[in-house]
C-alpha atoms as a PDB file:
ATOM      1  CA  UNK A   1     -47.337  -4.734  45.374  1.00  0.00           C
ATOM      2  CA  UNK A   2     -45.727  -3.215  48.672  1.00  0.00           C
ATOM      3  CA  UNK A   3     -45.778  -4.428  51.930  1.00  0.00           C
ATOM      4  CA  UNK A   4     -44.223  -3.315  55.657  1.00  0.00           C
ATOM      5  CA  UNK A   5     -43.306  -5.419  59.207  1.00  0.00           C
ATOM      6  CA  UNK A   6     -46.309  -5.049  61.565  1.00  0.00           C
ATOM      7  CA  UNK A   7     -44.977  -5.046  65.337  1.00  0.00           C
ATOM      8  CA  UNK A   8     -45.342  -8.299  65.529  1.00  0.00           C
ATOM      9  CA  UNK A   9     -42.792  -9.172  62.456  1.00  0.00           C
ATOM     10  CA  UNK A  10     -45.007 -10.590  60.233  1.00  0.00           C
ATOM     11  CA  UNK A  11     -45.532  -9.230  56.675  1.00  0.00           C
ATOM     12  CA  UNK A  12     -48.558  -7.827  55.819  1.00  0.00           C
ATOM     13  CA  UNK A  13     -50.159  -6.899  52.094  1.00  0.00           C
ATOM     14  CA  UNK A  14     -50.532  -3.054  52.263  1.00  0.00           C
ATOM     15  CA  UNK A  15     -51.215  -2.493  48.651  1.00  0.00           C
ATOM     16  CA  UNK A  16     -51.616  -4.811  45.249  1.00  0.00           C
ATOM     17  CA  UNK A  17     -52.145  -4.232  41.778  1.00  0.00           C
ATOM     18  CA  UNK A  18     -50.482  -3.091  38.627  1.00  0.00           C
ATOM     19  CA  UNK A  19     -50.107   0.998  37.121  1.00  0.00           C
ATOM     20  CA  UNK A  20     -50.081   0.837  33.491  1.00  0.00           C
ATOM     21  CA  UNK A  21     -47.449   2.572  31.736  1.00  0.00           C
ATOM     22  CA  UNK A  22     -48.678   6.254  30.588  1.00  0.00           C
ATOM     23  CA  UNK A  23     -45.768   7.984  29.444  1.00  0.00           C
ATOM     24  CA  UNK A  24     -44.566   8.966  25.716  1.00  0.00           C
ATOM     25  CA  UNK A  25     -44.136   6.026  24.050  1.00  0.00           C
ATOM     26  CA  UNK A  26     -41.506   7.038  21.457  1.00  0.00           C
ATOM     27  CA  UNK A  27     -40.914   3.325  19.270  1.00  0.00           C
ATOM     28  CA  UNK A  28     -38.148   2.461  17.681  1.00  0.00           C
ATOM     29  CA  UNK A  29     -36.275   5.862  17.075  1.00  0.00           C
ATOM     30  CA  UNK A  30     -36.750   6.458  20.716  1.00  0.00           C
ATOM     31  CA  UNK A  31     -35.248   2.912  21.785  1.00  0.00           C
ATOM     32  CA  UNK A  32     -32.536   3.465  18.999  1.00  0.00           C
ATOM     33  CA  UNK A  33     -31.935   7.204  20.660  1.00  0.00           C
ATOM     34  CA  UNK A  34     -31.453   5.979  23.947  1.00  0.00           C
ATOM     35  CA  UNK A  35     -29.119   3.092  23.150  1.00  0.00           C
ATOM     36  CA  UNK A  36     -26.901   5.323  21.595  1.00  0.00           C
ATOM     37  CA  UNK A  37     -26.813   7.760  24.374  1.00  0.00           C
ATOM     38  CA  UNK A  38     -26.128   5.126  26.912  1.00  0.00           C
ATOM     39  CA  UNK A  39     -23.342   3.700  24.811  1.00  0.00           C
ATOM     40  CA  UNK A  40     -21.851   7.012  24.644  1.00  0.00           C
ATOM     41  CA  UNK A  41     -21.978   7.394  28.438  1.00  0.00           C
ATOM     42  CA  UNK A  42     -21.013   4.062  28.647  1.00  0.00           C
ATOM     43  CA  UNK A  43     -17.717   4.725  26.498  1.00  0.00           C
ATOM     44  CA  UNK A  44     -16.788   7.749  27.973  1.00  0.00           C
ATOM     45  CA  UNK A  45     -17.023   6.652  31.512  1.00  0.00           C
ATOM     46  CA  UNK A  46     -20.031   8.699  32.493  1.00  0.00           C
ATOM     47  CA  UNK A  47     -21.587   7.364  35.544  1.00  0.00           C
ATOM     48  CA  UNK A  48     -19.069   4.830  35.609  1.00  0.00           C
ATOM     49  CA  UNK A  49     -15.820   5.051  38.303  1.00  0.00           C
ATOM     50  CA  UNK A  50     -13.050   7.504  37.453  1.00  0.00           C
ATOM     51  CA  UNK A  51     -10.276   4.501  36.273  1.00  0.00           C
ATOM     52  CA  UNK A  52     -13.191   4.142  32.971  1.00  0.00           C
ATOM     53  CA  UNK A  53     -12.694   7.653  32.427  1.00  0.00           C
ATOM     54  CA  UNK A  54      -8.831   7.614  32.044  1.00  0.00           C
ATOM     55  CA  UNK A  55      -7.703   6.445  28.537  1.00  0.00           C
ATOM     56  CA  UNK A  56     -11.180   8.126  26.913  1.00  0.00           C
ATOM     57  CA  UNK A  57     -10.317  11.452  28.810  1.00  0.00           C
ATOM     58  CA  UNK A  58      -6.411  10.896  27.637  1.00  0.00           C
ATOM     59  CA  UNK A  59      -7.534  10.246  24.223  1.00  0.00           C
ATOM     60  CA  UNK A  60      -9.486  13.356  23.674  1.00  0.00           C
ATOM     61  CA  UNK A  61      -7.237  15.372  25.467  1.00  0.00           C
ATOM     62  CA  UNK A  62      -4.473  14.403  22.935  1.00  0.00           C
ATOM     63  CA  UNK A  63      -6.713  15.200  19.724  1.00  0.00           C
ATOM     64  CA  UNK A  64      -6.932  18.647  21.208  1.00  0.00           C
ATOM     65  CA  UNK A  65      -3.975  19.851  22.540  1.00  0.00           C
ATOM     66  CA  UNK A  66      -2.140  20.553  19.423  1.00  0.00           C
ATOM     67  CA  UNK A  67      -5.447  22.473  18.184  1.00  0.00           C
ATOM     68  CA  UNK A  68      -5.384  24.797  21.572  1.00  0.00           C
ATOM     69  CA  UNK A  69      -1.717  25.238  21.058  1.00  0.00           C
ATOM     70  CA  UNK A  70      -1.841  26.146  17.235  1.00  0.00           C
ATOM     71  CA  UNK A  71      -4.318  28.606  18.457  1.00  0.00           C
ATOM     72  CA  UNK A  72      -2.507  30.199  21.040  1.00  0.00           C
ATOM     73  CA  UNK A  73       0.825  30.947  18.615  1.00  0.00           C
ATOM     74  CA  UNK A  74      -1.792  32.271  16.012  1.00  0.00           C
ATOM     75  CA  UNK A  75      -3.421  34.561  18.686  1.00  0.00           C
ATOM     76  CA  UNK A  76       0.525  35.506  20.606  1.00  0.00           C
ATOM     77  CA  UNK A  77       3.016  35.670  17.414  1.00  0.00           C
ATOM     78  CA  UNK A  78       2.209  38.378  14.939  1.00  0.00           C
ATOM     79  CA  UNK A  79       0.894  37.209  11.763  1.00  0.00           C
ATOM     80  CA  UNK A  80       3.599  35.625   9.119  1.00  0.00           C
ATOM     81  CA  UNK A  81       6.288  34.240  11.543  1.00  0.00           C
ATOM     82  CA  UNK A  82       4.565  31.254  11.983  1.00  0.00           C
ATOM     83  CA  UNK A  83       2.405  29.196  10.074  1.00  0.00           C
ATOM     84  CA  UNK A  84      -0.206  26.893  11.222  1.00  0.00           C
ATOM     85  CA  UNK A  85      -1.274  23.524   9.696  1.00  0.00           C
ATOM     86  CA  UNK A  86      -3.786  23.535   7.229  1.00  0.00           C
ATOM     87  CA  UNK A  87      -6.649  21.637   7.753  1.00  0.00           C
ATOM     88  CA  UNK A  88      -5.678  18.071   6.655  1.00  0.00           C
ATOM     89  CA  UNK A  89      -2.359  18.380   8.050  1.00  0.00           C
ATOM     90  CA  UNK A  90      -3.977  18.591  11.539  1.00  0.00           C
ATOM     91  CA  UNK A  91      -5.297  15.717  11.352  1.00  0.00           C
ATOM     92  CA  UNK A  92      -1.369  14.328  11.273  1.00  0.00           C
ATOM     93  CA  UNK A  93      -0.716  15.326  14.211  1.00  0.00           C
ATOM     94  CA  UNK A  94      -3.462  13.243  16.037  1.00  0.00           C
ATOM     95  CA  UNK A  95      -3.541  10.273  14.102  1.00  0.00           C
ATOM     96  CA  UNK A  96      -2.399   8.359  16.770  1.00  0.00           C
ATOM     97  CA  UNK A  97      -4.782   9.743  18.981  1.00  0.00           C
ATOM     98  CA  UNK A  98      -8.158   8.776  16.529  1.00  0.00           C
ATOM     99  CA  UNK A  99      -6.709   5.566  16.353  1.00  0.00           C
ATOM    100  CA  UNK A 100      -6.575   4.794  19.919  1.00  0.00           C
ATOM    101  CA  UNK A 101      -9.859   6.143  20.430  1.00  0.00           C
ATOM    102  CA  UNK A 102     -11.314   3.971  17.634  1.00  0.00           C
ATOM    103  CA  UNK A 103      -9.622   1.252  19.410  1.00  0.00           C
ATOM    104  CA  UNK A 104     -11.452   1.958  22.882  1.00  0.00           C
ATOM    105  CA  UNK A 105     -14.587   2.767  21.790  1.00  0.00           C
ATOM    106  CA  UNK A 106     -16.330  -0.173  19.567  1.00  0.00           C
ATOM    107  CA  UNK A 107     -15.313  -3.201  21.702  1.00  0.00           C
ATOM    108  CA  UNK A 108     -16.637  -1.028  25.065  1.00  0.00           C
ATOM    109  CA  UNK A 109     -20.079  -0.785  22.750  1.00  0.00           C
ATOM    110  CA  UNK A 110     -20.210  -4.061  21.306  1.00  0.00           C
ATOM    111  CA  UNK A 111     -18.516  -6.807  23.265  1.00  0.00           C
ATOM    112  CA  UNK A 112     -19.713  -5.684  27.063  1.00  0.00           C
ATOM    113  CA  UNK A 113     -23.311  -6.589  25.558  1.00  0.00           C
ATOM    114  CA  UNK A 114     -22.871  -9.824  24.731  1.00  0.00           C
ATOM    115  CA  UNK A 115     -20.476 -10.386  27.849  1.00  0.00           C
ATOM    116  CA  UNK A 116     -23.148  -9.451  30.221  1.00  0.00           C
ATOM    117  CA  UNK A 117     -26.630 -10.142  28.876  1.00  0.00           C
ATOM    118  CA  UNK A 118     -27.665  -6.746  28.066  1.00  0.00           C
ATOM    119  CA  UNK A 119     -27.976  -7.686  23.726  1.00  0.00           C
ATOM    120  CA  UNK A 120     -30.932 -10.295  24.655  1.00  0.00           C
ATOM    121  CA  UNK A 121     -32.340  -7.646  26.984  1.00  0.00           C
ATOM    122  CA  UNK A 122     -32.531  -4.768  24.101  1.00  0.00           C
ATOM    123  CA  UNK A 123     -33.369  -7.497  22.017  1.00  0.00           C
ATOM    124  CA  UNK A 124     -36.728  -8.259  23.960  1.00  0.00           C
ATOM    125  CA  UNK A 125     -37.197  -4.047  23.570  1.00  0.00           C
ATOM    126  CA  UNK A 126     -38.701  -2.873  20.243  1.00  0.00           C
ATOM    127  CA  UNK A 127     -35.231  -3.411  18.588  1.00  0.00           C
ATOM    128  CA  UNK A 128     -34.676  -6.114  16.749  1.00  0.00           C
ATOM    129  CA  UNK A 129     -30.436  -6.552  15.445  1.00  0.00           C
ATOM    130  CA  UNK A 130     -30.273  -4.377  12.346  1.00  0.00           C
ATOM    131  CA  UNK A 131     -32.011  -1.268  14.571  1.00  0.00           C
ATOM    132  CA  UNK A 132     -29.710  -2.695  17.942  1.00  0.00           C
ATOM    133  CA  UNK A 133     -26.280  -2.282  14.998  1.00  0.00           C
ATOM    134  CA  UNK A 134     -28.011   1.010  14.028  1.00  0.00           C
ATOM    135  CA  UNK A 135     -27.669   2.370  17.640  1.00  0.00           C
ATOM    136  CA  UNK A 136     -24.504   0.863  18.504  1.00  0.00           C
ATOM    137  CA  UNK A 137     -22.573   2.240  14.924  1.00  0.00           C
ATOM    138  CA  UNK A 138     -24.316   5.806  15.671  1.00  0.00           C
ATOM    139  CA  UNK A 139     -22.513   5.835  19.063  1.00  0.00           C
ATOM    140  CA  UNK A 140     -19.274   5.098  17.543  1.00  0.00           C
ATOM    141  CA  UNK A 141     -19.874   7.465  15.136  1.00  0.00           C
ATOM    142  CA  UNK A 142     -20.467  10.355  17.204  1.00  0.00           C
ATOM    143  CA  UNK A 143     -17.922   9.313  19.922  1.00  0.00           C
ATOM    144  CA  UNK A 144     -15.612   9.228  17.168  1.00  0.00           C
ATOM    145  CA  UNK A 145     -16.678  12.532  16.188  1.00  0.00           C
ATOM    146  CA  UNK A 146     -14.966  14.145  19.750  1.00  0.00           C
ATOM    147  CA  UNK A 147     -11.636  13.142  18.016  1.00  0.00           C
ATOM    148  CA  UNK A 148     -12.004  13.843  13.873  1.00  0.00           C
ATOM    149  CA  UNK A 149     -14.423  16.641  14.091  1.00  0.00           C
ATOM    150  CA  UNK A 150     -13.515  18.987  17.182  1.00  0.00           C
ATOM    151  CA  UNK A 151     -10.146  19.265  16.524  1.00  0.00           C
ATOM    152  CA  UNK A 152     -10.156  20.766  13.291  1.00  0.00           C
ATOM    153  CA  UNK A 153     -13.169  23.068  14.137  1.00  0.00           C
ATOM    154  CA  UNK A 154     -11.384  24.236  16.907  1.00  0.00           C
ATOM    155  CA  UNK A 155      -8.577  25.481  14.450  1.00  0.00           C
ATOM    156  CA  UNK A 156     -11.048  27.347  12.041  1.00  0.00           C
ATOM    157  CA  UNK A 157     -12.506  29.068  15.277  1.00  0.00           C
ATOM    158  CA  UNK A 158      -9.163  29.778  16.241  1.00  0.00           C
ATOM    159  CA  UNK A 159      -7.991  30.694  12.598  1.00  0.00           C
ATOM    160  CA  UNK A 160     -11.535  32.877  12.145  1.00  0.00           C
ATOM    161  CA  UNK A 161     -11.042  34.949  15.091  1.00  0.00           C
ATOM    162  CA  UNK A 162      -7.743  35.697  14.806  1.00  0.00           C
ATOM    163  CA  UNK A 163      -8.319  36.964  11.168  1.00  0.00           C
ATOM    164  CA  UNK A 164      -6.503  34.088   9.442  1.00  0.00           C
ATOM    165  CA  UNK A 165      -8.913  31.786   8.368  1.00  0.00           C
ATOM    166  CA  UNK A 166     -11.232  31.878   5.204  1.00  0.00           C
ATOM    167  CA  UNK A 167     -12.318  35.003   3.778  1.00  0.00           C
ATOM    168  CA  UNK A 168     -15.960  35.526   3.624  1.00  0.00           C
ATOM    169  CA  UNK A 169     -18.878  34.082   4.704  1.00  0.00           C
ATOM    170  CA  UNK A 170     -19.141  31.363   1.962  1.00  0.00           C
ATOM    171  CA  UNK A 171     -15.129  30.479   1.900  1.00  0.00           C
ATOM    172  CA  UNK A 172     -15.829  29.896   5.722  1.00  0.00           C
ATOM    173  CA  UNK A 173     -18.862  27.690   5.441  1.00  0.00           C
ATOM    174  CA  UNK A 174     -16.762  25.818   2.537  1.00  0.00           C
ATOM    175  CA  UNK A 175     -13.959  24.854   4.712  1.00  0.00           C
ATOM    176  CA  UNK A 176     -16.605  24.059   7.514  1.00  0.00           C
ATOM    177  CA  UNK A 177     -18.369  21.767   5.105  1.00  0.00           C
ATOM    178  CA  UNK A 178     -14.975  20.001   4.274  1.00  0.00           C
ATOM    179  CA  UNK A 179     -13.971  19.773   7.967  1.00  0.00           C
ATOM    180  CA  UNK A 180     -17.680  18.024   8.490  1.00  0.00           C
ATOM    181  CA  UNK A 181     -17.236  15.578   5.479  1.00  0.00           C
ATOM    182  CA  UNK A 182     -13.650  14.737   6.445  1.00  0.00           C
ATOM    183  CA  UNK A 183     -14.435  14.157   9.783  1.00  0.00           C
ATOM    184  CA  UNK A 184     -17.407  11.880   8.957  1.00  0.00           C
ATOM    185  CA  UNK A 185     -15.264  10.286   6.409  1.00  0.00           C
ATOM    186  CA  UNK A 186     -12.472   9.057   9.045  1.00  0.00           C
ATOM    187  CA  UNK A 187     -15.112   8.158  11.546  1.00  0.00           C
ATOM    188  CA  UNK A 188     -17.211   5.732   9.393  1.00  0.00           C
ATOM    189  CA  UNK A 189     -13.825   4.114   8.197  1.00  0.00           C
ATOM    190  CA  UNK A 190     -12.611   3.751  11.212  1.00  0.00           C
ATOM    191  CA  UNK A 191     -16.036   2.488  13.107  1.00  0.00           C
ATOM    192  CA  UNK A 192     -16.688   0.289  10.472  1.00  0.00           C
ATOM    193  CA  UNK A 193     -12.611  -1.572  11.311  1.00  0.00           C
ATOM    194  CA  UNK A 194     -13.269  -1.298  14.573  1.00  0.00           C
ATOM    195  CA  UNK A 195     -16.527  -2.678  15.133  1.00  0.00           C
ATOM    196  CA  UNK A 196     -15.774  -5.239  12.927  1.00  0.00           C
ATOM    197  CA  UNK A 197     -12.900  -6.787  14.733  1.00  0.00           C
ATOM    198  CA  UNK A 198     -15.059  -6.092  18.319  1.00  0.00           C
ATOM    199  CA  UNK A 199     -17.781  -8.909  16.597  1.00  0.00           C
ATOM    200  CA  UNK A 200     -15.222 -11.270  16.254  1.00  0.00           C
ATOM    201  CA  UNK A 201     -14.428 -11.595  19.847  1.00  0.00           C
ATOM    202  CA  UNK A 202     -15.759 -11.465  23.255  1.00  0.00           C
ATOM    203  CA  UNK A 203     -12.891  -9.904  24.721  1.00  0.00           C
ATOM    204  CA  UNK A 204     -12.052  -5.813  24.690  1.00  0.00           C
ATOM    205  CA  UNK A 205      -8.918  -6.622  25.271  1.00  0.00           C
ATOM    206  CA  UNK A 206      -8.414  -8.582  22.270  1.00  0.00           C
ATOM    207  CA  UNK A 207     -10.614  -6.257  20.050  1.00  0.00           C
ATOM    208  CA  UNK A 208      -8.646  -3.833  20.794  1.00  0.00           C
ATOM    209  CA  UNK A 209      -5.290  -4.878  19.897  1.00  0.00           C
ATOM    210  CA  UNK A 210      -6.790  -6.327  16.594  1.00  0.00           C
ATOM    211  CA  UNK A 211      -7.925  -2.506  15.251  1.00  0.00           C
ATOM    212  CA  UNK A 212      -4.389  -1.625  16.347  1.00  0.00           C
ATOM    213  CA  UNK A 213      -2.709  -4.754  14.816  1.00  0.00           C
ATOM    214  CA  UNK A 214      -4.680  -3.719  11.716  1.00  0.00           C
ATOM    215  CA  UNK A 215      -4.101  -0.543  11.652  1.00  0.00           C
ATOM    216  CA  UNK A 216      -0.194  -0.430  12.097  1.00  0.00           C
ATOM    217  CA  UNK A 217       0.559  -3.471   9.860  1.00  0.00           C
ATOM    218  CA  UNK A 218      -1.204  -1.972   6.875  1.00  0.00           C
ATOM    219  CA  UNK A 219       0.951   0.719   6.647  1.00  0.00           C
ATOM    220  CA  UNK A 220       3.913  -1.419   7.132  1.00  0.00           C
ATOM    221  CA  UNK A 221       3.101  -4.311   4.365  1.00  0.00           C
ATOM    222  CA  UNK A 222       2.210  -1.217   1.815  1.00  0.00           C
ATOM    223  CA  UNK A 223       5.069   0.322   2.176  1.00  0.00           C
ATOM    224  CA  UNK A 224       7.287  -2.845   2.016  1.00  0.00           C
ATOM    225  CA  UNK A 225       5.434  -3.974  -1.237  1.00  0.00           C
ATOM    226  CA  UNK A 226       5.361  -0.359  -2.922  1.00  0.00           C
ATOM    227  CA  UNK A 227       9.291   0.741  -2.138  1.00  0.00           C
ATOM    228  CA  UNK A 228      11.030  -2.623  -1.314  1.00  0.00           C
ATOM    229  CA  UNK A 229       9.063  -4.808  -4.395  1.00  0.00           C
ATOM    230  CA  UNK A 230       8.603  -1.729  -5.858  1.00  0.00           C
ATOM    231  CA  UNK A 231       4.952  -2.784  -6.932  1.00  0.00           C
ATOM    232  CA  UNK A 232       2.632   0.098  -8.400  1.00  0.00           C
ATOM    233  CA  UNK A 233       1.513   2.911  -5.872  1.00  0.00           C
ATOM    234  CA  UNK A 234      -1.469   1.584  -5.849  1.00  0.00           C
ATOM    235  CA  UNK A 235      -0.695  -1.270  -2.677  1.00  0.00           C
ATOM    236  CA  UNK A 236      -0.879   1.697  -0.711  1.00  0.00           C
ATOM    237  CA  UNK A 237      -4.957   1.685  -0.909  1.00  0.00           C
ATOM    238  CA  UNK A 238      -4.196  -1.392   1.916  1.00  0.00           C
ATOM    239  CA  UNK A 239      -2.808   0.956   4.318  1.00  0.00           C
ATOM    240  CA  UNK A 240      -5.609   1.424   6.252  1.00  0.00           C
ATOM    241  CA  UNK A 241      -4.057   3.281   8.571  1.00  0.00           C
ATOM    242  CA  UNK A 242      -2.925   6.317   5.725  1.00  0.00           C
ATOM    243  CA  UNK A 243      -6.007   5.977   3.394  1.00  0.00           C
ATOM    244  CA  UNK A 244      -8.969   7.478   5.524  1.00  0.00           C
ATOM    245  CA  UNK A 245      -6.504  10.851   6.334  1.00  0.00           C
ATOM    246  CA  UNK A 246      -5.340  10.328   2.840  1.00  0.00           C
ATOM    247  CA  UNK A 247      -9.134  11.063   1.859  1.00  0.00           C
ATOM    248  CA  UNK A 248      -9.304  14.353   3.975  1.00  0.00           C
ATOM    249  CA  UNK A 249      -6.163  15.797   1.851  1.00  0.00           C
ATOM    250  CA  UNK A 250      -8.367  14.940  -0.906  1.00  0.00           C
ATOM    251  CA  UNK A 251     -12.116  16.734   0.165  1.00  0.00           C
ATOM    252  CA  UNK A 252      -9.958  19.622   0.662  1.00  0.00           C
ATOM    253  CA  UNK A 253      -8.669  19.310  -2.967  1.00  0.00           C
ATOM    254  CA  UNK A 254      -4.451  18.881  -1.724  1.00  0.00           C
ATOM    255  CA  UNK A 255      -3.373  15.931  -3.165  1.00  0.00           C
ATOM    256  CA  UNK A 256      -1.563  14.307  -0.250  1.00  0.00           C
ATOM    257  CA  UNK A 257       1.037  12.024   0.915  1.00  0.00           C
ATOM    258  CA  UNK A 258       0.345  10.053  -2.106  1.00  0.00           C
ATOM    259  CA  UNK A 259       0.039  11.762  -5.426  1.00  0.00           C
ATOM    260  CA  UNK A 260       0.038   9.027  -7.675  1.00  0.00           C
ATOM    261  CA  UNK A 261      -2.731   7.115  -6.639  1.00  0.00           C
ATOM    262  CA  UNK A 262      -6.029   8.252  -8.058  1.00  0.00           C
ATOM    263  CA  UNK A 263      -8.738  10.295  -5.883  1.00  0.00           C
ATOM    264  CA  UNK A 264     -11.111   7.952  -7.302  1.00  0.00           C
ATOM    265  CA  UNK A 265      -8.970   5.152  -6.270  1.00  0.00           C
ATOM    266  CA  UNK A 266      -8.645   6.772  -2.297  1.00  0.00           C
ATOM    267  CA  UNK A 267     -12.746   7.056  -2.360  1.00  0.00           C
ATOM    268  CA  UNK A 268     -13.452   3.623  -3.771  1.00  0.00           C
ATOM    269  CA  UNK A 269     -10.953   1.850  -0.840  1.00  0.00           C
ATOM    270  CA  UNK A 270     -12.246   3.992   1.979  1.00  0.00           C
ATOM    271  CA  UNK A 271     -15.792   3.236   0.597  1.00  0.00           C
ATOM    272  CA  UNK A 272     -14.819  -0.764   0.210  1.00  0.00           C
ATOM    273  CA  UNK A 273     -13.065  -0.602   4.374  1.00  0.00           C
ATOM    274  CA  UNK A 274     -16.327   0.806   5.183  1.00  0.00           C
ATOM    275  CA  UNK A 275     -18.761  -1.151   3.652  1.00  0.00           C
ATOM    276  CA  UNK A 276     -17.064  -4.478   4.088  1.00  0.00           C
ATOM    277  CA  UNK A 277     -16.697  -3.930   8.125  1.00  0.00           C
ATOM    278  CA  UNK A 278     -20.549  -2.931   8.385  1.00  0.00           C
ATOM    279  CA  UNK A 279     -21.118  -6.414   6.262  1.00  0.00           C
ATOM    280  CA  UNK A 280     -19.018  -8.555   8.662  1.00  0.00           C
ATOM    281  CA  UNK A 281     -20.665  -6.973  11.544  1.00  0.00           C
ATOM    282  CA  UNK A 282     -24.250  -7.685  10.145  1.00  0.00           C
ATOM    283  CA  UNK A 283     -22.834 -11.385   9.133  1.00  0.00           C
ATOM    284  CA  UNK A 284     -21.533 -12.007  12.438  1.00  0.00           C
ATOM    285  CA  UNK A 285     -25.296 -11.080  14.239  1.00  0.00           C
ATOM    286  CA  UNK A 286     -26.981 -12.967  11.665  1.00  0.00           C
ATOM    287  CA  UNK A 287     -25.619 -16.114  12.942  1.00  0.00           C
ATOM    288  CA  UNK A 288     -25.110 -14.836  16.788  1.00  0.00           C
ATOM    289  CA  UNK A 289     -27.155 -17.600  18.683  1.00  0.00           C
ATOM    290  CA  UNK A 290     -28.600 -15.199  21.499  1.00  0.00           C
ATOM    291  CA  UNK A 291     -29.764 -16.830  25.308  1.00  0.00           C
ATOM    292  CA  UNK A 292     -33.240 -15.080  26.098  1.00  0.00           C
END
């Protein structure tokens, strides 16, 4: 319906009816496909005014920084003076910045939702809560993946063209395919903590400081049980911090910081922080009482 002022200031009807809808209609994977893209924008600030595109731009630019500069000393200093990090040593030197990004990322996908209204709008959408989780952990995922999986890629590129990295094709897809599994690997860890502590709340803020709270005291407690109790090795599996970059050492067959606890042992924890987050999360919207 449309309508205009005649001269005299009175509205008029100019037009009526209703245009039914005849574009693609793409169902559920298309509703689950555009969540996720919006929640990515939405995370990284796109669209949004520059002060939401500080601390993601800050975050990424930290995860990469050491890659461009390990990369320019492989391409200026002759072969053999200096070495570069191997693969899951990288990953050391931007812990902190995966962390903070994990941090950022879930409560700005979960919590806004419920904060503003927009969960009982996607809700009304083909989605129902298990496909609305489905979108929302897919964004973290692949947010996350900015952070865990361009990094290290970066560094083979680097490695590859300046004739240090893997010999041969298959060697090179190898380490490729162990960069892609790692990365994954820290990501659904990591999204799995971090969207499970954004459920609990309805405040970024305090979502936030919860994955880092969890994060950092982890590490702490394990190492205060393991060399001040002098417990087994094993209360290191609680540092949840350590054990997802613990896992990488692992895929790439090093065995890491922490030689005495079992691969088996670093798969099964990693697999038990990931699981049991995604189960919280799908508790919590069970029982979320949602305002249509």
């Amino acid at each position: 319906m449309s309508s205009f002022d005649s001269p005299d200031n009175t509205a008029q009807i100019a037009a009526r009816g209703f245009q039914p809808y005849v574009g693609e209609r793409s169902g559920v994977p298309g509703a689950i496909r555009s969540v996720t893209w919006q929640a990515m924008r939405s995370t990284l600030g796109l669209g949004r005014p520059a002060k939401n595109k500080i601390f993601p731009v800050i975050s990424v630019a930290i995860a990469y920084v050491p890659a461009i500069v390990f990369i320019g000393l492989a391409v200026l200093i002759p072969s053999g003076i200096v070495d570069g990090p191997t693969y899951p040593e990288y990953y050391g030197f931007v812990t902190s910045a995966i962390v903070l990004f994990a941090a950022l990322v879930a409560p700005e996908v979960l919590v806004a939702d419920r904060r503003n209204g927009m969960l009982a709008m996607y809700l009304s959408t083909p989605l129902h809560r298990g496909t609305y989780l489905v979108a929302k952990m897919l964004a973290v995922v692949v947010t996350l993946g900015l952070v865990t999986l361009g990094p290290p890629i970066l560094v083979l590129l680097g490695y590859t063209f300046d004739g240090s990295g893997p010999d041969g094709l298959g060697n090179w897809l190898i380490v490729l395919m162990r960069i892609i599994l790692s990365g994954v690997a820290v990501s659904g860890a990591l999204t799995a903590i971090s969207m499970a502590a954004s459920c609990l709340t309805d405040r970024r803020a305090f979502a936030a400081i919860g994955v880092v709270l969890v994060v950092l005291a982890t590490p702490i407690l394990a190492g205060a049980l393991v060399d001040g109790a002098e417990l087994s090795e094993n209360w290191r599996l609680i540092d949840v911090f350590s054990m997802p970059f613990e896992l990488v050492f692992r895929i790439f067959g090093d065995p890491g910081n922490f030689p005495a606890v079992s691969t088996a042992a670093v798969i099964g924890v990693n697999l038990a922080w990931t699981v049991g987050g995604f189960s919280v999360v799908a508790w919590r919207y069970s029982r979320l009482v949602i305002a249509r």
